[in-house]
Structure formats: C-alpha cells, structure tokens
N, C-alpha and C. Protein backbone atom coordinates (compact mmCIF):
# COMPACT_ATOMS: atom_id res chain seq x y z
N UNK A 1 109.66 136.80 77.67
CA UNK A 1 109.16 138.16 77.51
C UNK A 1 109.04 138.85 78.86
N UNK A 2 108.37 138.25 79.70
CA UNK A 2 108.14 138.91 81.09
C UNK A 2 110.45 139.09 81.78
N UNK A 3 110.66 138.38 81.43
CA UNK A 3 112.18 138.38 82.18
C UNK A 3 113.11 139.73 81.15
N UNK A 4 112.61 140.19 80.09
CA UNK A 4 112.77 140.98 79.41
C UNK A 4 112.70 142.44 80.13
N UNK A 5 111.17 142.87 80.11
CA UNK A 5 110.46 143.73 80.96
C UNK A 5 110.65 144.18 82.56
N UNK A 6 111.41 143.10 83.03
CA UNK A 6 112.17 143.16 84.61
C UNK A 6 113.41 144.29 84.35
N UNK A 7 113.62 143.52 82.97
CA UNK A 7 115.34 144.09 83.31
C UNK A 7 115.05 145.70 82.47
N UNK A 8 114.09 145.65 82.06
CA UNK A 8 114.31 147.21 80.89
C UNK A 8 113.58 148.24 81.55
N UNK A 9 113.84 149.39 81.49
CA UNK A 9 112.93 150.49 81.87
C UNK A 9 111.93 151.00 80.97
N UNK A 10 110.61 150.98 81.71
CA UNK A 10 109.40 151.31 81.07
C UNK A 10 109.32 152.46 80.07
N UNK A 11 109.96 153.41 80.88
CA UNK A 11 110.00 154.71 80.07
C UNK A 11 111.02 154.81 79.04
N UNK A 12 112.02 154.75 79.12
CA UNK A 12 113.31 154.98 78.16
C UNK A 12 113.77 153.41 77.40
N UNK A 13 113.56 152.73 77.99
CA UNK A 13 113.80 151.61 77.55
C UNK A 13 115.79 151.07 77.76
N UNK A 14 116.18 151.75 78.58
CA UNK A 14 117.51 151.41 78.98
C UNK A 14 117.63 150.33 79.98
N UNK A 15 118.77 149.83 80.35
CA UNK A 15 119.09 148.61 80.92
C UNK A 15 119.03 148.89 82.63
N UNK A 16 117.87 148.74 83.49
CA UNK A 16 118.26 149.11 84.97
C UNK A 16 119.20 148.63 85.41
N UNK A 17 119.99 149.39 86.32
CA UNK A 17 121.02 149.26 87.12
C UNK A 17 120.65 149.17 88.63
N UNK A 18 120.41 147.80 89.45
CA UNK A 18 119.91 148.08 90.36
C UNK A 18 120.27 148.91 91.46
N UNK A 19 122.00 149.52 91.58
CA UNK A 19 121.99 150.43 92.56
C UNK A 19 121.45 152.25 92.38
N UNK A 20 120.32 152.21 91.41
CA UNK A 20 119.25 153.01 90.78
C UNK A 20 118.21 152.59 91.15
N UNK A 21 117.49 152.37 91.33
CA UNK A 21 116.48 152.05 91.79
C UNK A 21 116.41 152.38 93.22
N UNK A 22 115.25 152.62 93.89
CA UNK A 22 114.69 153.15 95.14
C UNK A 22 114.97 151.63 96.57
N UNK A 23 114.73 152.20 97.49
CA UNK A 23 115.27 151.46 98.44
C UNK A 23 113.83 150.90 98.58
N UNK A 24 112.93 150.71 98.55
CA UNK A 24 111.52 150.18 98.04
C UNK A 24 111.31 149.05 97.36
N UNK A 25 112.32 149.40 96.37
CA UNK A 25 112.11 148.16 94.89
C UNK A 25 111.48 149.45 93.78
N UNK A 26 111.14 148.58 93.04
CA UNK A 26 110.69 149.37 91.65
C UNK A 26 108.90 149.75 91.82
N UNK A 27 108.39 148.98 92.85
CA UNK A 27 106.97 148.55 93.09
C UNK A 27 106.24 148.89 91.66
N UNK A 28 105.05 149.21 91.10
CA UNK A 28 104.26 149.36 90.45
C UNK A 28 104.01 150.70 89.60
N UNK A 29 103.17 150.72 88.90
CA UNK A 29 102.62 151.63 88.16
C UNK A 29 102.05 152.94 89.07
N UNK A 30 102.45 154.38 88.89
CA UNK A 30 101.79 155.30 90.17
C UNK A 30 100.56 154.78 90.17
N UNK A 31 99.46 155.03 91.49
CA UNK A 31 98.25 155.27 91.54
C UNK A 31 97.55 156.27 90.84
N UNK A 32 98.58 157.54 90.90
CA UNK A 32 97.97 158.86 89.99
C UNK A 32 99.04 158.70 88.96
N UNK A 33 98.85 159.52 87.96
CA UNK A 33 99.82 159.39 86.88
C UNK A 33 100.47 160.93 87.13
N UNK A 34 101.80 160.90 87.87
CA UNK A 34 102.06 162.03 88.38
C UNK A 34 102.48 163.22 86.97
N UNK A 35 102.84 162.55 85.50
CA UNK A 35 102.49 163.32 84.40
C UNK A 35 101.80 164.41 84.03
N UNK A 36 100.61 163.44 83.84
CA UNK A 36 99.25 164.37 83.82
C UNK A 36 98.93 165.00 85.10
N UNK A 37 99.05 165.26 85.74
CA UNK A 37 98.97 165.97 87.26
C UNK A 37 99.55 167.25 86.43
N UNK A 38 100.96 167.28 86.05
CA UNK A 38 102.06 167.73 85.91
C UNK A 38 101.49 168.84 84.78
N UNK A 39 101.17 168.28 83.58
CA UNK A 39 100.20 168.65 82.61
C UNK A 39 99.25 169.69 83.09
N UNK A 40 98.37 169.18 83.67
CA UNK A 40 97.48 170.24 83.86
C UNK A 40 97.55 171.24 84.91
N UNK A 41 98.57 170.87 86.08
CA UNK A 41 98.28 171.51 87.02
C UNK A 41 100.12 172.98 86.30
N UNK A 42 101.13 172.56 85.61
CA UNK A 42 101.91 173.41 85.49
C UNK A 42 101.28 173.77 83.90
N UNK A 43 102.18 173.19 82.74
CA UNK A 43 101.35 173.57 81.67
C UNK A 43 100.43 174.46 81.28
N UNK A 44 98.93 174.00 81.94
CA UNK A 44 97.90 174.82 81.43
C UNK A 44 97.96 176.17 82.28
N UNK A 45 98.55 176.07 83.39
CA UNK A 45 98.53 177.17 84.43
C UNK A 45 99.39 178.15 83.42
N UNK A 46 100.13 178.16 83.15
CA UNK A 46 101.51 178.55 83.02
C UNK A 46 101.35 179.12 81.54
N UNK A 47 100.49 178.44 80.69
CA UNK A 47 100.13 178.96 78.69
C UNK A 47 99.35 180.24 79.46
N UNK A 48 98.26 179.94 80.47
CA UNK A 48 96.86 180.82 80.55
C UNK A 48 97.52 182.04 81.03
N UNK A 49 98.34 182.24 81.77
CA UNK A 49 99.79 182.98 82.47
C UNK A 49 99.99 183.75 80.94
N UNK A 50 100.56 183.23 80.41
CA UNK A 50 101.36 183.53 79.29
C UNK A 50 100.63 184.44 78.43
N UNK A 51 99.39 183.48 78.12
CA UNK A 51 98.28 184.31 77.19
C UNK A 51 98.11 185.97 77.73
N UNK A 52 97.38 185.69 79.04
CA UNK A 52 96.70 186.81 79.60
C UNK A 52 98.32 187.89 79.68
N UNK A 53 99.66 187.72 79.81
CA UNK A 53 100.47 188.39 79.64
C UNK A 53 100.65 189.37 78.28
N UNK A 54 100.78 188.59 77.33
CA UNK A 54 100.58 188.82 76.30
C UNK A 54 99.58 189.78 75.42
N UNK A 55 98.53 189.27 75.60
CA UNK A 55 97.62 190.18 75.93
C UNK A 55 97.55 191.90 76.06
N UNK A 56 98.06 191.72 77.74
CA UNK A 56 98.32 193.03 78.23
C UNK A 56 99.45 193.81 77.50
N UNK A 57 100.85 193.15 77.01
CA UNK A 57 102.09 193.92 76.05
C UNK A 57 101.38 194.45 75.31
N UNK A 58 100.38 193.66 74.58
CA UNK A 58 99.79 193.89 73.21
C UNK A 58 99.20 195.65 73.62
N UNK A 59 98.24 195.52 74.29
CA UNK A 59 97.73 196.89 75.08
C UNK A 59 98.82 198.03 75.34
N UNK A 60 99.77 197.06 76.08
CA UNK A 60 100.75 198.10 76.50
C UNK A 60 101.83 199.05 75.44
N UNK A 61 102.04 197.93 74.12
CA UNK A 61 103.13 198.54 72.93
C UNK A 61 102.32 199.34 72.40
N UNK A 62 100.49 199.29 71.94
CA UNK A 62 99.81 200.45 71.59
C UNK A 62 99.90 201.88 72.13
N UNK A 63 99.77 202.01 73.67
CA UNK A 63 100.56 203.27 74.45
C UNK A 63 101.62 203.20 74.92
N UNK A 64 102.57 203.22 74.28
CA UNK A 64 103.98 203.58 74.79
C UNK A 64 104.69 204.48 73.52
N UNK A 65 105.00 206.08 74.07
CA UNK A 65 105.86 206.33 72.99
C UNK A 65 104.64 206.88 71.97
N UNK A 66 103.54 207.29 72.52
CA UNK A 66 101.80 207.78 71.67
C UNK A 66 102.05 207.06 70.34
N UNK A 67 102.06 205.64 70.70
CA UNK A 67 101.72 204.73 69.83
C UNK A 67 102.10 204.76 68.84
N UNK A 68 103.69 204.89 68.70
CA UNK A 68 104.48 204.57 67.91
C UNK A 68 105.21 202.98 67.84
N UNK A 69 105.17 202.90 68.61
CA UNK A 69 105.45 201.18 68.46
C UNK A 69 104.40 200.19 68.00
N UNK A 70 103.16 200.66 67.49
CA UNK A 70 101.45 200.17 67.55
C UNK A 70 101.72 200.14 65.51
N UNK A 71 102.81 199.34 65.25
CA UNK A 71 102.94 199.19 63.77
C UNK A 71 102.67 197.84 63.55
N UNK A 72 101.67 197.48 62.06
CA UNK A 72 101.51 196.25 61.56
C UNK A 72 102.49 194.93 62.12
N UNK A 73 104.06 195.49 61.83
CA UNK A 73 104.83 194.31 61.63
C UNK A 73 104.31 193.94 63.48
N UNK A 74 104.36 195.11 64.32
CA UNK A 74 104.30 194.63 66.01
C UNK A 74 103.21 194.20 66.27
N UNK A 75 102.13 194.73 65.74
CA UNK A 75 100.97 193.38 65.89
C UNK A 75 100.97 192.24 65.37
N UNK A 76 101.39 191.55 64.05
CA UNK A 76 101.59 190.66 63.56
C UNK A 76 102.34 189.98 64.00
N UNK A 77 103.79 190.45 64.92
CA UNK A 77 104.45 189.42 65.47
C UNK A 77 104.29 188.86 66.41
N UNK A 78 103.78 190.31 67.83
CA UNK A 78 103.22 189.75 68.86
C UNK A 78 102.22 189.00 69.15
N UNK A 79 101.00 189.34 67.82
CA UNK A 79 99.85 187.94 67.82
C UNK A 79 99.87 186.72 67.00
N UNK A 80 101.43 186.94 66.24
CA UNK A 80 100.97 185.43 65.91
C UNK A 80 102.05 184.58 67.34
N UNK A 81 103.10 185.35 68.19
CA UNK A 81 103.22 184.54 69.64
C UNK A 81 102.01 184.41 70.05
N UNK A 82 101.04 185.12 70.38
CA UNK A 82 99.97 184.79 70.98
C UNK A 82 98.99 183.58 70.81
N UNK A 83 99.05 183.72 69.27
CA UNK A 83 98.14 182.60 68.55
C UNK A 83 98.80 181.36 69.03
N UNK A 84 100.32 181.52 68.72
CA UNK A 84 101.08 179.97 69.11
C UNK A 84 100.83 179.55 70.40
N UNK A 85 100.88 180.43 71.19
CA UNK A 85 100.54 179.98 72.78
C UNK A 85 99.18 179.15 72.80
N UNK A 86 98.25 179.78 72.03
CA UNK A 86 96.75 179.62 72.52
C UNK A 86 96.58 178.28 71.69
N UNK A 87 97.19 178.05 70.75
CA UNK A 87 97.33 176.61 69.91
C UNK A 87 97.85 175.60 70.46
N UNK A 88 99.14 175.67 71.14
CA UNK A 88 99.44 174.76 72.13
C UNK A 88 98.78 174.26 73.05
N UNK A 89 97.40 175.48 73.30
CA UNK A 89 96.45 174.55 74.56
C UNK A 89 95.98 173.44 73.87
N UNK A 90 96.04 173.00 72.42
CA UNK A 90 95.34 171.78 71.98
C UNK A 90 96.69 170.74 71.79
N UNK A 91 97.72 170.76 72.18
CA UNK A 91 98.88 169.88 72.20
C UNK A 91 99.31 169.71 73.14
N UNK A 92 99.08 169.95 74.59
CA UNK A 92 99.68 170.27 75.84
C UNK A 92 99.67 168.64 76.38
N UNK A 93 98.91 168.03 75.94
CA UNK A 93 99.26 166.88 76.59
C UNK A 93 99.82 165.91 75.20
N UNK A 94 101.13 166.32 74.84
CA UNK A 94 101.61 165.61 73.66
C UNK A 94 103.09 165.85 74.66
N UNK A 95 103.75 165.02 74.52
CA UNK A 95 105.05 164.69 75.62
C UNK A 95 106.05 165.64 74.83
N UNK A 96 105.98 166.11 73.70
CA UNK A 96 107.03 167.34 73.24
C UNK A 96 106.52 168.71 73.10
N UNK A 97 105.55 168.91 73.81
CA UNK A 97 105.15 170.35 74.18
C UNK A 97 105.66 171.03 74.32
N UNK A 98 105.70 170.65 75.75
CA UNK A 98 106.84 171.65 76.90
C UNK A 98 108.30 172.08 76.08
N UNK A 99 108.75 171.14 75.28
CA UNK A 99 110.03 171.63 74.65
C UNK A 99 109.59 173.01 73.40
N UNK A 100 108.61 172.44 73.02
CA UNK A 100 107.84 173.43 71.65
C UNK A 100 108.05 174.72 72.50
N UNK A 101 107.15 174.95 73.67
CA UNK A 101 106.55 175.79 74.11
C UNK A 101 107.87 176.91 74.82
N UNK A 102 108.71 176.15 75.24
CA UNK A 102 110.19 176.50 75.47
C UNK A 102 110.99 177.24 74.40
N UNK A 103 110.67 176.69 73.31
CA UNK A 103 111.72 177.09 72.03
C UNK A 103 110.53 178.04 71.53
N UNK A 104 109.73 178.72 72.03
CA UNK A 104 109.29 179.76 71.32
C UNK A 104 109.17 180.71 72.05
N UNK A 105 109.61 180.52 72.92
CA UNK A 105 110.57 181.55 74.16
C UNK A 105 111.57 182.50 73.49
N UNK A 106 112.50 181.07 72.99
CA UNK A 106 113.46 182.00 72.09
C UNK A 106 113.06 182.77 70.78
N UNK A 107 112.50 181.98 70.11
CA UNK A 107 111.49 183.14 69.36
C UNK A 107 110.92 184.50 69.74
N UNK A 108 110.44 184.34 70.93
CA UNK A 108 109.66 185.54 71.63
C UNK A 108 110.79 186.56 71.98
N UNK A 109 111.84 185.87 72.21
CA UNK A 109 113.31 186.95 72.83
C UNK A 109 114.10 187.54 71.68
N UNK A 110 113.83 187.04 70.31
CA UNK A 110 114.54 187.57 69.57
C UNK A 110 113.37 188.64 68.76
N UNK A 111 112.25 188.10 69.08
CA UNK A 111 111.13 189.27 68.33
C UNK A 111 111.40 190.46 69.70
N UNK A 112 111.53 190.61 70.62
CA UNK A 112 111.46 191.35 71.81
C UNK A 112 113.14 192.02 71.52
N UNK A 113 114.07 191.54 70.77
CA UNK A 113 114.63 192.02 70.92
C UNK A 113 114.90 193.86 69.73
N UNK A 114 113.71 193.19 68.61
CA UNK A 114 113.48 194.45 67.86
C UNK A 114 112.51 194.94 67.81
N UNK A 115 111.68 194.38 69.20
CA UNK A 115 110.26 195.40 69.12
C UNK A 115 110.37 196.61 69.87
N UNK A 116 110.32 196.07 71.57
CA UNK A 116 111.03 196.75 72.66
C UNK A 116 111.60 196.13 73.76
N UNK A 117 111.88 196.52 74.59
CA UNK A 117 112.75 195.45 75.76
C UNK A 117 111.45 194.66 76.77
N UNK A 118 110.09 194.96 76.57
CA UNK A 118 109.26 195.20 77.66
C UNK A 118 109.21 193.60 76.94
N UNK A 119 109.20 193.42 75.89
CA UNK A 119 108.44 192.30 74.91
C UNK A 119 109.68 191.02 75.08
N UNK A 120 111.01 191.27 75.42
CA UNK A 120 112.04 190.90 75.51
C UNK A 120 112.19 190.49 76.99
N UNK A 121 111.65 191.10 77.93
CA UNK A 121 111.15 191.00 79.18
C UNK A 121 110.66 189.67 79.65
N UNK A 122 109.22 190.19 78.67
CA UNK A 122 108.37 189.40 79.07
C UNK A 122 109.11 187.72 78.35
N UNK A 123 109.94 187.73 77.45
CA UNK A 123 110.37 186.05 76.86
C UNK A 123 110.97 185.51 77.85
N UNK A 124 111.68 186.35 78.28
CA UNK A 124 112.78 186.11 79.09
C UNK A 124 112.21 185.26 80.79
N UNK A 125 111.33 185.92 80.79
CA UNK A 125 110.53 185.66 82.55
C UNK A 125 110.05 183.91 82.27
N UNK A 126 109.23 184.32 81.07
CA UNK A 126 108.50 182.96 80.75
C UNK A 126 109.66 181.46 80.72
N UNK A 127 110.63 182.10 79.49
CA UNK A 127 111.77 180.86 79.82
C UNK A 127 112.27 180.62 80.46
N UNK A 128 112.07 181.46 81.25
CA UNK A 128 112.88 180.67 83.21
C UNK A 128 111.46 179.88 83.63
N UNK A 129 110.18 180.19 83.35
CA UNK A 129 109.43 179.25 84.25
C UNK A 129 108.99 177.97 83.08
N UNK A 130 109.28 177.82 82.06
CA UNK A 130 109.80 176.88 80.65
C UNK A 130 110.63 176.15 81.09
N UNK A 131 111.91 177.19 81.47
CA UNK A 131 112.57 176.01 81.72
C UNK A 131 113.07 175.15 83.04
N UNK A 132 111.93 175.92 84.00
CA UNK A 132 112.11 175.31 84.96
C UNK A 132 110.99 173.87 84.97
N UNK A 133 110.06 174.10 84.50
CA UNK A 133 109.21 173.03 84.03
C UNK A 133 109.69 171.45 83.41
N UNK A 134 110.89 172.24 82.14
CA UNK A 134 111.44 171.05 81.85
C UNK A 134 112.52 170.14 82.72
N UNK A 135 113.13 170.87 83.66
CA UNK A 135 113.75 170.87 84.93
C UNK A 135 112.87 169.61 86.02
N UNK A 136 111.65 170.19 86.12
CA UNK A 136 110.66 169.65 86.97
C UNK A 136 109.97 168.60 86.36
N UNK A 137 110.12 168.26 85.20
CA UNK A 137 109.36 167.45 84.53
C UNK A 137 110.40 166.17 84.32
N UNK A 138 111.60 166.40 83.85
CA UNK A 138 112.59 165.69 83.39
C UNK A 138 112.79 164.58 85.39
N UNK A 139 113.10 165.28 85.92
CA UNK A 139 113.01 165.01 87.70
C UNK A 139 111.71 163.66 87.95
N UNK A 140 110.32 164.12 87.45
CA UNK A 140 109.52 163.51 87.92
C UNK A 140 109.65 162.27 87.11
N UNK A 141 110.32 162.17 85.70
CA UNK A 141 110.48 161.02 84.74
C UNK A 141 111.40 159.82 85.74
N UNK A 142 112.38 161.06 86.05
CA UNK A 142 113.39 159.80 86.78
C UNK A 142 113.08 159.04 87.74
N UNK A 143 112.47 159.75 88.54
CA UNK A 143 111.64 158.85 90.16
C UNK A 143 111.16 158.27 89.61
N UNK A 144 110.41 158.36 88.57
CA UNK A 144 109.02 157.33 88.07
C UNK A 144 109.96 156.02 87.45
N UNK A 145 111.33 156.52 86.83
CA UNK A 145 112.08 155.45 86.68
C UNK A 145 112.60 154.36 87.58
N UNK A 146 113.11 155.35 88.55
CA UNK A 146 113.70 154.29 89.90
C UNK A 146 112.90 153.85 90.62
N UNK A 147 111.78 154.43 90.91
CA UNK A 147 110.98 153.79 92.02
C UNK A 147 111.26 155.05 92.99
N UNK A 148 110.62 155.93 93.01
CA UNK A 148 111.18 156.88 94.03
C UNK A 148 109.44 157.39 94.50
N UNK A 149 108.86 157.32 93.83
CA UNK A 149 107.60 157.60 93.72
C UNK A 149 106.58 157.30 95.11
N UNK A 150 106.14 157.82 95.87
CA UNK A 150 105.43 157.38 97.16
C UNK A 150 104.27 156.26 96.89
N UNK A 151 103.23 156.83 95.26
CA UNK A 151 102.53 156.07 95.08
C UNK A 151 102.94 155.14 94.42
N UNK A 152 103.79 154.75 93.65
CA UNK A 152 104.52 153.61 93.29
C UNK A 152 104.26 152.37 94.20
N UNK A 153 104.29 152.69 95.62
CA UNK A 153 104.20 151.68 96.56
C UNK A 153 103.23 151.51 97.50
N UNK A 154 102.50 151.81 96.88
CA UNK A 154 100.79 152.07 97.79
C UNK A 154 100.50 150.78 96.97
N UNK A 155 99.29 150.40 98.50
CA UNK A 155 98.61 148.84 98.20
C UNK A 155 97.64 149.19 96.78
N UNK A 156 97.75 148.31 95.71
CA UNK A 156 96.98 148.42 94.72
C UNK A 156 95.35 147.83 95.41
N UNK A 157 94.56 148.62 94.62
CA UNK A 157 93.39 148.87 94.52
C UNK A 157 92.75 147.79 94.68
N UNK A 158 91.87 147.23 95.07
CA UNK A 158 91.13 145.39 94.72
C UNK A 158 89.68 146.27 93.80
C-alpha cells in the first residue's frame, strides 16, 4: 500500500513521472494549504466585488433612459444573478465553485446581452477575473503536484 502511494499523485491520482516533479523531491504536505489561502483570499474577494457591482447596475438600469429599462423582467433577472452570487458565498469552499461561478458569467453575458450593454459589460469584466482565477488555481494544483511548492519543503513542525 505505502509503495502504491509513492508512485500515484495525491491529487489526481495519475502515474508520476519523475522528470515532473521539482528539483527538491516531492517533500511533504504544504505547511499552509495554499487552496484555502486561494479560497478566501481570491474567491470571497472577488463574489463581494461582484455583489457590490451588481448592486450598483441594479441602481444604475433604474436611471438610465428615465427609467425605462427599470422593467420587472430587468429586475428579476439582474437579482436573481445577484442572489446566485450571494449563494455561492455558502459553496465557495466546494472545489467546483469557481467553475459554477464562471459559467454564470456566461449567463450574466447573455442576460446583458438583452438588457443593456452596461450589464453585458459588467459579465464580461468579471469572466476575465473568473477566468483568470481558474487559470491561477489550476497552476497552484500543479506545483502542489510536482513539488514546486516552497512550503512543501520546510522542516515539519515537532
């Protein structure tokens, strides 16, 4: 069992290849769990971003145009994005979030695309920092795979 666990990767469970792995070795488990770092410090930053954006459209499609764009269907669509955002703060640390939270980007870009452009705007901004997240997130999986990790190789704790 233990000669098993040498050869497999923790995370994905694929076959290591040792010219993958870090010039280090594989050393240990991080000291911090650079994940959850990841989690709270992009994630929650980034929904609360989103919300308080949102928000303000909402304000903003009421005066634009003496509040002709301020129709049922545009509140209903723009707050139930809103609601979804603010619901995700209770899933954010579930490892398929970030993808959720991404794909309702595109949601947000195709409601933006028949509300007004401002709303279409705003999808658009967010899924670049969505998907730079998954970008940044997918990155930190792999170091954590190879051993690339600084704390990976810090003296464990007594």
């Amino acid at each position: 069992m233990t000669s098993r666990n040498n050869n497999r990767d923790d995370l994905r469970g694929k076959p290591r290849v040792e010219s993958e792995v870090g010039p280090l070795g594989m050393g240990h488990a991080p000291a911090k769990d650079p994940l959850k770092q990841f989690t709270g410090m992009v994630l929650a930053n980034g929904l609360t971003m989103e919300v308080i954006t949102l928000v303000l459209a909402l304000l903003a499609l009421r005066m634009l145009y003496n509040g002709e764009l301020w129709t049922t269907t545009t509140i209903a669509l723009v707050g139930a994005w809103l609601a979804f955002h603010v619901i995700m703060f209770a899933f954010i640390k579930k490892p398929w979030a970030l993808a959720v939270i991404f794909a309702g980007q595109i949601v947000g870009a195709a409601m933006g695309i028949f509300i007004h452009w401002s709303v279409l705007a705003v999808a658009i901004i967010f899924a670049m920092l969505w998907g730079l997240a998954l970008y940044l997130r997918s990155i930190i999986v792999e170091r954590m795979r190879r051993g690339y990790l600084t704390t990976q190789h810090l003296d464990a704790p007594n």
